[in-house]
Protein backbone atom coordinates (compact mmCIF):
# COMPACT_ATOMS: atom_id res chain seq x y z
CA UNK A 1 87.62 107.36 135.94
CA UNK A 2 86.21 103.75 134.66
CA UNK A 3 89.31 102.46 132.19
CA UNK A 4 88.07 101.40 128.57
CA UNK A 5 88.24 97.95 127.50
CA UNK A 6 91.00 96.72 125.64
CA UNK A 7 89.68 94.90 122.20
CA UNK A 8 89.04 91.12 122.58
CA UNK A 9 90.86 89.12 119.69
CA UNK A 10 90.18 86.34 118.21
CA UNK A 11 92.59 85.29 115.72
CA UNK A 12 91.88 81.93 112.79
CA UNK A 13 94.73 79.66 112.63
CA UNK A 14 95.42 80.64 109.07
CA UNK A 15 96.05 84.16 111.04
CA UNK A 16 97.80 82.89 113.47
CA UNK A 17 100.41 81.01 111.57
CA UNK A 18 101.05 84.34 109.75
CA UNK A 19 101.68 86.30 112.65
CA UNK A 20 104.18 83.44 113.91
CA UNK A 21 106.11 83.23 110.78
CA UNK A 22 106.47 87.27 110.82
CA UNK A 23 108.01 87.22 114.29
CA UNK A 24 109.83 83.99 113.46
CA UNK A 25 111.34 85.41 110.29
CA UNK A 26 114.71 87.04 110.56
CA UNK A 27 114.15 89.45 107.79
CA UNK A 28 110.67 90.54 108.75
CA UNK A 29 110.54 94.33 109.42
CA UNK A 30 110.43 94.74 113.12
CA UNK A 31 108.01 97.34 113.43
CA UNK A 32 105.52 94.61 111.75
CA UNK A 33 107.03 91.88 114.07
CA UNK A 34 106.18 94.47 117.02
CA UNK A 35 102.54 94.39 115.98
CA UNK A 36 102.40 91.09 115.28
CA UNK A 37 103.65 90.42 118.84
CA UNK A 38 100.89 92.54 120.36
CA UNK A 39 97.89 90.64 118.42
CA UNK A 40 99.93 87.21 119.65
CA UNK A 41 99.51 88.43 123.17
CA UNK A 42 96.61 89.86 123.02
CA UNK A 43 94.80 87.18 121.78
CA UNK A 44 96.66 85.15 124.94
CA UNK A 45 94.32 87.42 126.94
CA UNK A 46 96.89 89.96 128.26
CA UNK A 47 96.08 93.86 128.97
CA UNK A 48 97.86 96.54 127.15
CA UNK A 49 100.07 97.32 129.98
CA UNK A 50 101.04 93.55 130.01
CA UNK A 51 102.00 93.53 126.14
CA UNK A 52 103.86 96.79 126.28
CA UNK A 53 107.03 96.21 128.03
CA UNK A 54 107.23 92.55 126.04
CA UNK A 55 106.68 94.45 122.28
CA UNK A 56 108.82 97.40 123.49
CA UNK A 57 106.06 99.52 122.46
CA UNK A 58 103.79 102.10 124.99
CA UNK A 59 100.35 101.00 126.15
CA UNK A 60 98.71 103.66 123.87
CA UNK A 61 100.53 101.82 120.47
CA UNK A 62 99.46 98.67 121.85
CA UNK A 63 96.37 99.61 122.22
CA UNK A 64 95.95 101.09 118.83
CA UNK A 65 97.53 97.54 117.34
CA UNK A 66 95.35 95.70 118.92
CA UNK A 67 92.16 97.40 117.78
CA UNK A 68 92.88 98.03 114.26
CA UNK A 69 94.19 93.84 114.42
CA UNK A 70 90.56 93.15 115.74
CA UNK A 71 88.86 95.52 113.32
CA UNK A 72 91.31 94.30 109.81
CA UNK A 73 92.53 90.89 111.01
CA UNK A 74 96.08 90.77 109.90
CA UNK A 75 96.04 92.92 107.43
CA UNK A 76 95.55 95.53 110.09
CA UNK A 77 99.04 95.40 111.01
CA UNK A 78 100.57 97.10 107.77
CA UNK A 79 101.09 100.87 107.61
CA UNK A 80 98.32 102.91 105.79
CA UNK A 81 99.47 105.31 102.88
CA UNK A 82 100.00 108.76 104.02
CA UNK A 83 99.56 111.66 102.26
CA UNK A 84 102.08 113.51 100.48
């Protein structure tokens, strides 16, 4: 079985302050601060399996952060609406 590749990201320093200040803040909501951890490391150049254990989040979710971060940027990391 040949293991996919985990999203490269690249963040802008603009982005990157953002993400900082999110994780920094004490009244940021964690789940955000969770997925802004994951683009931080991800962007360091660590695997999913790496992040996981540090964002307290599986590899799948990391995976799935980090993807949608490379696809949206930061704006990735907020929930979608749901239906109902």
């Amino acid at each position: 079985m040949v293991a996919r590749r985990a999203a490269e990201l690249v963040l802008s320093g603009d982005e990157r302050d953002a993400l900082e200040r999110i994780v920094r803040a004490g009244r940021s909501e964690q789940r955000l601060v969770k997925r802004a951890r994951v683009a931080l490391l991800a962007e360091k150049g660590l695997t999913n399996e790496e992040i996981a254990p540090l964002a307290g989040l599986s590899a799948h979710k990391v995976g799935k952060w980090r993807h949608r971060v490379a696809e949206e940027g930061i704006a990735g990391i907020a929930d979608r609406p749901r239906p109902g």
